[in-house]
PDB file of N, CA and C in Angstrom:
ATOM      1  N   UNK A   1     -71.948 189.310  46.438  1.00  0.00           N
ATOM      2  CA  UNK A   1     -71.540 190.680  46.150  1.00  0.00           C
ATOM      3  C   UNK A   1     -70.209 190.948  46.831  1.00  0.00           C
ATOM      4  N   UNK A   2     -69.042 191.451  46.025  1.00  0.00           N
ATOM      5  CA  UNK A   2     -68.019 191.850  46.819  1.00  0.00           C
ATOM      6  C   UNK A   2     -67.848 192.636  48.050  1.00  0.00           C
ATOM      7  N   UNK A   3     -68.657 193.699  48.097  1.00  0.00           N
ATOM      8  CA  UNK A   3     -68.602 194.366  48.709  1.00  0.00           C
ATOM      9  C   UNK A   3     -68.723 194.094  50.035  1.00  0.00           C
ATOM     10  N   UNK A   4     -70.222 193.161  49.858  1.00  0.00           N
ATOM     11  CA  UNK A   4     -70.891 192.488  51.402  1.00  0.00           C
ATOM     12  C   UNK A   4     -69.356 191.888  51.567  1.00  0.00           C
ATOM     13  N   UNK A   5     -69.357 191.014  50.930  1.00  0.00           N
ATOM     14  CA  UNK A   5     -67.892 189.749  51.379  1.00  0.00           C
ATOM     15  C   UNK A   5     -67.217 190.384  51.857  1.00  0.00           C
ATOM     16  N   UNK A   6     -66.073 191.270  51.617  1.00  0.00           N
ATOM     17  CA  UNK A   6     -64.953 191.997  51.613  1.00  0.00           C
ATOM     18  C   UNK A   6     -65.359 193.038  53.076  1.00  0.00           C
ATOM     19  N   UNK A   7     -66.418 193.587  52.947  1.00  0.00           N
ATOM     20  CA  UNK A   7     -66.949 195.117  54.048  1.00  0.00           C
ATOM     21  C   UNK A   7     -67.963 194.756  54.929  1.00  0.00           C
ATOM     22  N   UNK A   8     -68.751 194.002  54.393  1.00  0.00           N
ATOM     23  CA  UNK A   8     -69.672 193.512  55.234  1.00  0.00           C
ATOM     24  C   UNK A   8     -70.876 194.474  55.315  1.00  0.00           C
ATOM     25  N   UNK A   9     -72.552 193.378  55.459  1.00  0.00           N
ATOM     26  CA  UNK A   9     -73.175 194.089  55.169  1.00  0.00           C
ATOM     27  C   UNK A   9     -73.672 195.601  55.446  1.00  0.00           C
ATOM     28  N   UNK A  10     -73.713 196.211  56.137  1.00  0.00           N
ATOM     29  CA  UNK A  10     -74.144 197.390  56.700  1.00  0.00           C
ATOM     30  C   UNK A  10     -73.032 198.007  55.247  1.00  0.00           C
ATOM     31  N   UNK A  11     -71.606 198.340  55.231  1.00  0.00           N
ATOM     32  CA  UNK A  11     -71.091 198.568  53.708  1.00  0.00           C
ATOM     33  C   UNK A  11     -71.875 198.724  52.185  1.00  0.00           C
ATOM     34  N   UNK A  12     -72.150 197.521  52.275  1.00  0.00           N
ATOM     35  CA  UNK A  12     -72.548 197.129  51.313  1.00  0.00           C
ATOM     36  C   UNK A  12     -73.872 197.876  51.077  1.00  0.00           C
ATOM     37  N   UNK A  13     -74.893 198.026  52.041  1.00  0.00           N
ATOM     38  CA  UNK A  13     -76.215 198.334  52.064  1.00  0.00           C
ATOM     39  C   UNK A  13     -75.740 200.153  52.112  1.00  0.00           C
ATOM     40  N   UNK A  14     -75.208 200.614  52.744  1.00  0.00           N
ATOM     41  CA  UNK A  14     -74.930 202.190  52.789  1.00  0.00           C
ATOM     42  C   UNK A  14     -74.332 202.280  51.154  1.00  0.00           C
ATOM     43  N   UNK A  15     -73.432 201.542  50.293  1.00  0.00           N
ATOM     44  CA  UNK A  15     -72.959 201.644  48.940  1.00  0.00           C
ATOM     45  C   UNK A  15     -73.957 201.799  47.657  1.00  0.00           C
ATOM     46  N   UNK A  16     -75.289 200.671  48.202  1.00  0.00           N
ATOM     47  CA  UNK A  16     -75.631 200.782  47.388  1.00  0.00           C
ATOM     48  C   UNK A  16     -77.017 201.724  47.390  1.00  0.00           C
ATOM     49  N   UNK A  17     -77.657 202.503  48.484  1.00  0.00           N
ATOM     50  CA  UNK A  17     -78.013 203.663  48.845  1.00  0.00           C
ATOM     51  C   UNK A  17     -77.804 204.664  48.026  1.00  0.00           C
ATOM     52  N   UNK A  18     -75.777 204.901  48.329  1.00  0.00           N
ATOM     53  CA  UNK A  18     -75.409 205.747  47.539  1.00  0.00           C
ATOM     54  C   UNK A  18     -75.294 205.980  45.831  1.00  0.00           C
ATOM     55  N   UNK A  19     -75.108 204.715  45.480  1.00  0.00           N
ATOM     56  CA  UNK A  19     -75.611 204.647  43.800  1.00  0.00           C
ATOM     57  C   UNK A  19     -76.917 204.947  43.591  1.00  0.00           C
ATOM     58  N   UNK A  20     -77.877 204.851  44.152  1.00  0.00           N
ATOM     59  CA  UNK A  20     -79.305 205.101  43.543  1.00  0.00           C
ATOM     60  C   UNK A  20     -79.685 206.495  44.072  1.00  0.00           C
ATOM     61  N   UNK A  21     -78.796 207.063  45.177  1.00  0.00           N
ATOM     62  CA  UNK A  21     -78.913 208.532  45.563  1.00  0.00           C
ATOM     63  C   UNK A  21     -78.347 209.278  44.449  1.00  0.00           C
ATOM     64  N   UNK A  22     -77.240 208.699  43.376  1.00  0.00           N
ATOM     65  CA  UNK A  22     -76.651 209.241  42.459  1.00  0.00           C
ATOM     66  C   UNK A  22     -77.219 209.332  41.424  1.00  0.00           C
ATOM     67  N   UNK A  23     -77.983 207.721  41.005  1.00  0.00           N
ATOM     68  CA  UNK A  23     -79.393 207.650  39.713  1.00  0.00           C
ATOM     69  C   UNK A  23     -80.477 209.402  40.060  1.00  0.00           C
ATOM     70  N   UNK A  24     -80.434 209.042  41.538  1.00  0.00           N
ATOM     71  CA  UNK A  24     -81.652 210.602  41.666  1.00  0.00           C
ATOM     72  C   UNK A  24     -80.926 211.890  41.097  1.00  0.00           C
ATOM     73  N   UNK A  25     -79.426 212.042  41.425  1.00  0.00           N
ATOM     74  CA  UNK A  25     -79.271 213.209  40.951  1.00  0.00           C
ATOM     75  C   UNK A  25     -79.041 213.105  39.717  1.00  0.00           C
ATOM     76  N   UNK A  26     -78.660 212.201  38.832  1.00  0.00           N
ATOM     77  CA  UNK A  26     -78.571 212.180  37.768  1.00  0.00           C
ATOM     78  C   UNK A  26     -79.603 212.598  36.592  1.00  0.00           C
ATOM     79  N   UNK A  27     -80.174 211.932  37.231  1.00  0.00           N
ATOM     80  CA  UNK A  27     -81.930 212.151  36.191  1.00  0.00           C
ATOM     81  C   UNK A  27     -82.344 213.274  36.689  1.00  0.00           C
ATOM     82  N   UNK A  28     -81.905 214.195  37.896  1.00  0.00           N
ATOM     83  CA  UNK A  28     -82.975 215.265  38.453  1.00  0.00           C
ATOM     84  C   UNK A  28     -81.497 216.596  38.195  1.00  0.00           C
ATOM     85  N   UNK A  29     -80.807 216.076  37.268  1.00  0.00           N
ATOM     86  CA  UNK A  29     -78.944 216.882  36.288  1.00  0.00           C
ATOM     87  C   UNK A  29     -78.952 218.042  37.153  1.00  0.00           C
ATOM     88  N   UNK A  30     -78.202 216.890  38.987  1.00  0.00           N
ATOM     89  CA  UNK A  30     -77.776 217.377  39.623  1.00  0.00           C
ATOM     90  C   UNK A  30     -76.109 217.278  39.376  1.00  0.00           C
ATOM     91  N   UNK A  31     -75.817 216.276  38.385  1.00  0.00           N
ATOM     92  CA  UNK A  31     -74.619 216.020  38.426  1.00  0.00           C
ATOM     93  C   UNK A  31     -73.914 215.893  37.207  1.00  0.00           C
ATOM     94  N   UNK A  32     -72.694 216.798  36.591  1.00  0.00           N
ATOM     95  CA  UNK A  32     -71.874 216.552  35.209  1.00  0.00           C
ATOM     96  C   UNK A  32     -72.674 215.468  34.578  1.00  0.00           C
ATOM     97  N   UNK A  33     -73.249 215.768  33.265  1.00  0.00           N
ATOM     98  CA  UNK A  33     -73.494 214.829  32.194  1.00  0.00           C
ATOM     99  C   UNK A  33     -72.485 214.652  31.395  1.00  0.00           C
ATOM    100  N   UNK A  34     -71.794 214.167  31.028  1.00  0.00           N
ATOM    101  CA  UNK A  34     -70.369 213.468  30.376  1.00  0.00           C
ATOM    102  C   UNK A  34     -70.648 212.752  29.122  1.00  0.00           C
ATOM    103  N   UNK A  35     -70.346 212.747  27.670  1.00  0.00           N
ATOM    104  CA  UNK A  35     -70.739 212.306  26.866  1.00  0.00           C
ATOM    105  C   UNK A  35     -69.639 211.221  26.660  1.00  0.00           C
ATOM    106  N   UNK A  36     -70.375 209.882  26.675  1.00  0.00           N
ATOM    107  CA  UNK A  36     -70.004 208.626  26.335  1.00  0.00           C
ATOM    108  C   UNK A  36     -68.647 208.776  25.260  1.00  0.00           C
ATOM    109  N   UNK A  37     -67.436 208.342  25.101  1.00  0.00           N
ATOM    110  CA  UNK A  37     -66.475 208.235  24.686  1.00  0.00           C
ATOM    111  C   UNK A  37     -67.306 207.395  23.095  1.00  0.00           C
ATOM    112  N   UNK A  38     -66.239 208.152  21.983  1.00  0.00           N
ATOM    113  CA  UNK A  38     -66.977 207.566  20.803  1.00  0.00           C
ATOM    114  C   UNK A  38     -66.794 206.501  20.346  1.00  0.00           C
ATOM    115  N   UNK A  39     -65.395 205.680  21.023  1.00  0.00           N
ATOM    116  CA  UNK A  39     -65.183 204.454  20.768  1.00  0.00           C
ATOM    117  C   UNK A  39     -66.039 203.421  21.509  1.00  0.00           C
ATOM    118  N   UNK A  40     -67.064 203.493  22.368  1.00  0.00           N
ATOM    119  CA  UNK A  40     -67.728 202.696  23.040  1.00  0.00           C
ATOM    120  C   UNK A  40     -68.851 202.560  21.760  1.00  0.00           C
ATOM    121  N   UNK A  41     -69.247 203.174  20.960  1.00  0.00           N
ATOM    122  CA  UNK A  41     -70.050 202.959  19.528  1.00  0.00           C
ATOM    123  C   UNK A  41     -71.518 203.184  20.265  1.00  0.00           C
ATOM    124  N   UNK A  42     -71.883 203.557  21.422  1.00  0.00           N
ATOM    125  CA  UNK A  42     -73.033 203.915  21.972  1.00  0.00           C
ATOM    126  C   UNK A  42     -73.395 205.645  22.246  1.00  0.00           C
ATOM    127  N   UNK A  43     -74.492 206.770  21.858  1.00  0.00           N
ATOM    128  CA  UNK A  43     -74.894 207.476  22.435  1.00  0.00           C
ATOM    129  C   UNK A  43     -75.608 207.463  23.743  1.00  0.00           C
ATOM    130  N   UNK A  44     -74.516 207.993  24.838  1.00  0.00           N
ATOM    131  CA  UNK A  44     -74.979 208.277  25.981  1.00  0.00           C
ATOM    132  C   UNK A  44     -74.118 209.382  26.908  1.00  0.00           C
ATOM    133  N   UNK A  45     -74.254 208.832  28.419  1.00  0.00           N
ATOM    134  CA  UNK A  45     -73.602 210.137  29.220  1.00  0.00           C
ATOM    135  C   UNK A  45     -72.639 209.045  30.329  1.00  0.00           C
ATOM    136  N   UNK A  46     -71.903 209.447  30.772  1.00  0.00           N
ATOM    137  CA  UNK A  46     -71.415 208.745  32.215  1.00  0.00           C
ATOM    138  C   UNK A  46     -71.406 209.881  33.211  1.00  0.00           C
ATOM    139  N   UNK A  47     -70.663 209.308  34.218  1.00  0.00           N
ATOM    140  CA  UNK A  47     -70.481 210.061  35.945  1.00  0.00           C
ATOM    141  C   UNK A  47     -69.776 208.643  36.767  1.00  0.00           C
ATOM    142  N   UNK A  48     -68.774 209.657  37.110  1.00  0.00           N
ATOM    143  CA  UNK A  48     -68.341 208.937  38.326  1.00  0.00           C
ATOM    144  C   UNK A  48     -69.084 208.995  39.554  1.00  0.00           C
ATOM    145  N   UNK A  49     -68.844 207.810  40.470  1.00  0.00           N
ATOM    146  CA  UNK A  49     -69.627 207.589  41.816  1.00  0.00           C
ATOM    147  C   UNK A  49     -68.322 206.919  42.724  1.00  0.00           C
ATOM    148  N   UNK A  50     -67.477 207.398  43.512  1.00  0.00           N
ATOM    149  CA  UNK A  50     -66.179 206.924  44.106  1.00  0.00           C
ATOM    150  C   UNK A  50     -65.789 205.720  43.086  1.00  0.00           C
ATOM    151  N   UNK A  51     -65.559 204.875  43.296  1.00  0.00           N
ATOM    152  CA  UNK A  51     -64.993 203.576  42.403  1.00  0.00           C
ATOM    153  C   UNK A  51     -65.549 203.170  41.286  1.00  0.00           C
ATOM    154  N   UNK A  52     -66.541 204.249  40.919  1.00  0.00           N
ATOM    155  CA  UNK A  52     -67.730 203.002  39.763  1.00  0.00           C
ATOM    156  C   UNK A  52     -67.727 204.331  38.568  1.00  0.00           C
ATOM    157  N   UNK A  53     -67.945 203.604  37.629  1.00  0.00           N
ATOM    158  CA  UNK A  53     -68.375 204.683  36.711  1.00  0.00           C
ATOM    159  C   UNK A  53     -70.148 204.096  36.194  1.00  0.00           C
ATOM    160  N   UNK A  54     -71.236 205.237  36.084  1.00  0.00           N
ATOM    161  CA  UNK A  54     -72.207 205.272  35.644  1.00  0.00           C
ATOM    162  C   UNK A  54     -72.314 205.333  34.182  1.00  0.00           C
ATOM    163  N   UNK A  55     -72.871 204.533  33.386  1.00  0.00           N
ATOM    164  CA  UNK A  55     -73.628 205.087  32.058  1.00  0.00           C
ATOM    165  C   UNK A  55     -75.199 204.938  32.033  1.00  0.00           C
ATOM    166  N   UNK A  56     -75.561 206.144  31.244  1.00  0.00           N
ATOM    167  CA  UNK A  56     -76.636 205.882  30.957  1.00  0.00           C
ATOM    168  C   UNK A  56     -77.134 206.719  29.841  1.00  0.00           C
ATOM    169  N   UNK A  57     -78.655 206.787  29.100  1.00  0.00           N
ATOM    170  CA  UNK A  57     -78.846 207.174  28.232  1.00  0.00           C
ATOM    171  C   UNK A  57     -80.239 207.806  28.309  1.00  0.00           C
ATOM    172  N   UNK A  58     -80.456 208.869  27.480  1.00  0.00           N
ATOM    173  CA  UNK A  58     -81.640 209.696  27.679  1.00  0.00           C
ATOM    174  C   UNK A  58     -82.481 208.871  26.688  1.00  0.00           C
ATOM    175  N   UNK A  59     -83.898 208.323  27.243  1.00  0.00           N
ATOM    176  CA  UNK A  59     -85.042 207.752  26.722  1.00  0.00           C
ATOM    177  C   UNK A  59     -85.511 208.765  26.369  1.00  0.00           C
ATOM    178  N   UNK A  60     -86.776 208.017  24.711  1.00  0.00           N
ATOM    179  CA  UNK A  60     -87.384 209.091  24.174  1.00  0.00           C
ATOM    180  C   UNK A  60     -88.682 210.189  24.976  1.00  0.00           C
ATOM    181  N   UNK A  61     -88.559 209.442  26.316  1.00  0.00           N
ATOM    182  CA  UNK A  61     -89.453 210.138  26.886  1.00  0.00           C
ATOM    183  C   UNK A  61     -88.676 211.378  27.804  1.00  0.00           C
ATOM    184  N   UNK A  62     -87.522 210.963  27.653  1.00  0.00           N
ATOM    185  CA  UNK A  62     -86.832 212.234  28.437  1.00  0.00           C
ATOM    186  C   UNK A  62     -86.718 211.421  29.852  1.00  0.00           C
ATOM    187  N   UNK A  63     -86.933 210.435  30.047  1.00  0.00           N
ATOM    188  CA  UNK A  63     -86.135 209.781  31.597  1.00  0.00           C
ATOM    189  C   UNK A  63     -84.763 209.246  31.217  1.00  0.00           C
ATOM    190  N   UNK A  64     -84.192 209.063  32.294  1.00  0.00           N
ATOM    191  CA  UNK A  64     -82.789 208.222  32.095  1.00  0.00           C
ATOM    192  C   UNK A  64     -82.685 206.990  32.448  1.00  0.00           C
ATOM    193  N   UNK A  65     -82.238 205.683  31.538  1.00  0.00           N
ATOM    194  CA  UNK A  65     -81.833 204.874  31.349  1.00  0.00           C
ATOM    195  C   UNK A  65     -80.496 203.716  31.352  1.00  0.00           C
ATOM    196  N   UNK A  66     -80.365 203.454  33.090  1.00  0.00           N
ATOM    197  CA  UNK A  66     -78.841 203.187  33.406  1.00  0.00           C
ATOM    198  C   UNK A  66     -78.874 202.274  32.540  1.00  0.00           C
ATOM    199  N   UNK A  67     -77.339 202.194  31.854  1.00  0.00           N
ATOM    200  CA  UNK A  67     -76.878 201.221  31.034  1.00  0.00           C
ATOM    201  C   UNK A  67     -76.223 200.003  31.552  1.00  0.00           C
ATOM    202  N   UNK A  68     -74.978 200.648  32.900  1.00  0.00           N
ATOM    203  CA  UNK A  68     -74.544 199.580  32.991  1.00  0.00           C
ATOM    204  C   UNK A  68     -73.911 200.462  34.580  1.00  0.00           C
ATOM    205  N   UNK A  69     -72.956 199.860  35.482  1.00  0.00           N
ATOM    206  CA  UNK A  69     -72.375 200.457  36.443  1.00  0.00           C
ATOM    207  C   UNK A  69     -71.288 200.075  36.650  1.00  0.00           C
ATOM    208  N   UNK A  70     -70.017 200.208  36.353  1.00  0.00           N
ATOM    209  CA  UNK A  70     -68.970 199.322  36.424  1.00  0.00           C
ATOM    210  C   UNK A  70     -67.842 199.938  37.494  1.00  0.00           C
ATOM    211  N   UNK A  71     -67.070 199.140  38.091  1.00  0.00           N
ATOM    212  CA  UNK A  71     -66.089 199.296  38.859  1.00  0.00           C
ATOM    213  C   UNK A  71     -64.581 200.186  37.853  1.00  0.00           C
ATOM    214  N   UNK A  72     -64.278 200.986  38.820  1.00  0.00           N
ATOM    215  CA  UNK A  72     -63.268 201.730  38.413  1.00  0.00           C
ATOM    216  C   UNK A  72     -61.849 200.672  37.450  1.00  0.00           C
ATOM    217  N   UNK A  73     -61.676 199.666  38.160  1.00  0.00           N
ATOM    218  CA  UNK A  73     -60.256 198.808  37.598  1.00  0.00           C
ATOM    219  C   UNK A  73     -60.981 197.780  36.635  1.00  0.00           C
ATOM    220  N   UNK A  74     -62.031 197.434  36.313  1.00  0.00           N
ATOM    221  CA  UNK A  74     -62.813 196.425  34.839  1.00  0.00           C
ATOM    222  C   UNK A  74     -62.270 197.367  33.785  1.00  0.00           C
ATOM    223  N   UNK A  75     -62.004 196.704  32.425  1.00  0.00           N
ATOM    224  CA  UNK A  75     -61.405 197.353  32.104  1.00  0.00           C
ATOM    225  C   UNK A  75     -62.993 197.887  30.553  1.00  0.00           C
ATOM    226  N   UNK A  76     -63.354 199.018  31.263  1.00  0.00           N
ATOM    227  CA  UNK A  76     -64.420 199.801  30.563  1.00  0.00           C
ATOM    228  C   UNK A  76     -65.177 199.591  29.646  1.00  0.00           C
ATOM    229  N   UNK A  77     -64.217 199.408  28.045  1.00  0.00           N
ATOM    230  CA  UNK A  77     -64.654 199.560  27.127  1.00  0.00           C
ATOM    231  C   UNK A  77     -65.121 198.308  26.525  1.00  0.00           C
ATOM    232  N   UNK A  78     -64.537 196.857  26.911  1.00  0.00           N
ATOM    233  CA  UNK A  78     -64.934 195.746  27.321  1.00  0.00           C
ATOM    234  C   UNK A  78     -65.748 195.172  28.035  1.00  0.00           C
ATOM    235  N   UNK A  79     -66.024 195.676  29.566  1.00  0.00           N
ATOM    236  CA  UNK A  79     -66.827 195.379  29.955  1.00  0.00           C
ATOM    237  C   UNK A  79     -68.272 196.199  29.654  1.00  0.00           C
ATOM    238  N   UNK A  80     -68.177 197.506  28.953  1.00  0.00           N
ATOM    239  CA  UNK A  80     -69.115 197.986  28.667  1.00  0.00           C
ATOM    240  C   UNK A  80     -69.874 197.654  27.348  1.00  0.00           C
ATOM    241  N   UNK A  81     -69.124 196.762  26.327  1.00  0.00           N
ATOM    242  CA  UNK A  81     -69.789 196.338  25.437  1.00  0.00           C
ATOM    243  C   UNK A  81     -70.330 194.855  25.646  1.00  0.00           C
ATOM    244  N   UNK A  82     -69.672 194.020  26.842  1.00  0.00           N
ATOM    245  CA  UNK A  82     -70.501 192.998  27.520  1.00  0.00           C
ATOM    246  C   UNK A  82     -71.682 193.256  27.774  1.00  0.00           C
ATOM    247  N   UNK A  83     -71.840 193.869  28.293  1.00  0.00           N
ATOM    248  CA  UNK A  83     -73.087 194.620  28.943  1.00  0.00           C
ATOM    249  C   UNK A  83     -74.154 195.289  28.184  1.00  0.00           C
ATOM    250  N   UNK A  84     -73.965 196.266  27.168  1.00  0.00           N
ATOM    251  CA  UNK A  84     -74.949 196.531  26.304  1.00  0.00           C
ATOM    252  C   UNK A  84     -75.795 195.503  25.133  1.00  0.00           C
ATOM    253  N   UNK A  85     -74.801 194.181  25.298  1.00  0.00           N
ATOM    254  CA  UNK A  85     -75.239 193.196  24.027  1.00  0.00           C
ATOM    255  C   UNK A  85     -75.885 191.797  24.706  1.00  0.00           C
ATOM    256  N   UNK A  86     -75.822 191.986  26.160  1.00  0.00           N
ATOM    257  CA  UNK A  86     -76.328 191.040  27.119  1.00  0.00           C
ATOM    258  C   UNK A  86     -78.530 191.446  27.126  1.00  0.00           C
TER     259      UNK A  86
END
């Protein structure tokens, strides 16, 4: 994981805390729901989280469904269709 490498663990472990503190507010729409750009060819929502952008999508049960989590400089729309067809 970059992060560990680069920051080291205690970093790394407080980072990724904070992404799943963000999944909570997300699903509990503590936070801007953002509708997925239409060129990504997917219905869903994003949110930023400092460097990362979130997608995800409302299941028919009404929970949310992370799609993918990508770093701010990947370049989005590419790496986001990697990811949905994986």
């Amino acid at each position: 994981m970059h992060t560990r490498d680069v920051w080291g663990e205690e970093q790394a472990s407080r980072y990724i805390r904070s992404l799943f503190a963000r999944f909570e507010e997300i699903a509990s729409r503590k936070t801007p729901w953002r509708a997925i750009p239409a060129e990504f060819g997917v219905n869903g929502f994003y949110s930023r989280h400092d460097h990362h952008y979130i997608y995800w999508r409302l299941l028919s049960d009404g929970t949310i469904g992370i799609v993918t989590v990508l770093h701010e400089r990947m370049h989005q729309l590419d790496r986001f269709r990697e990811d949905v067809v994986k």
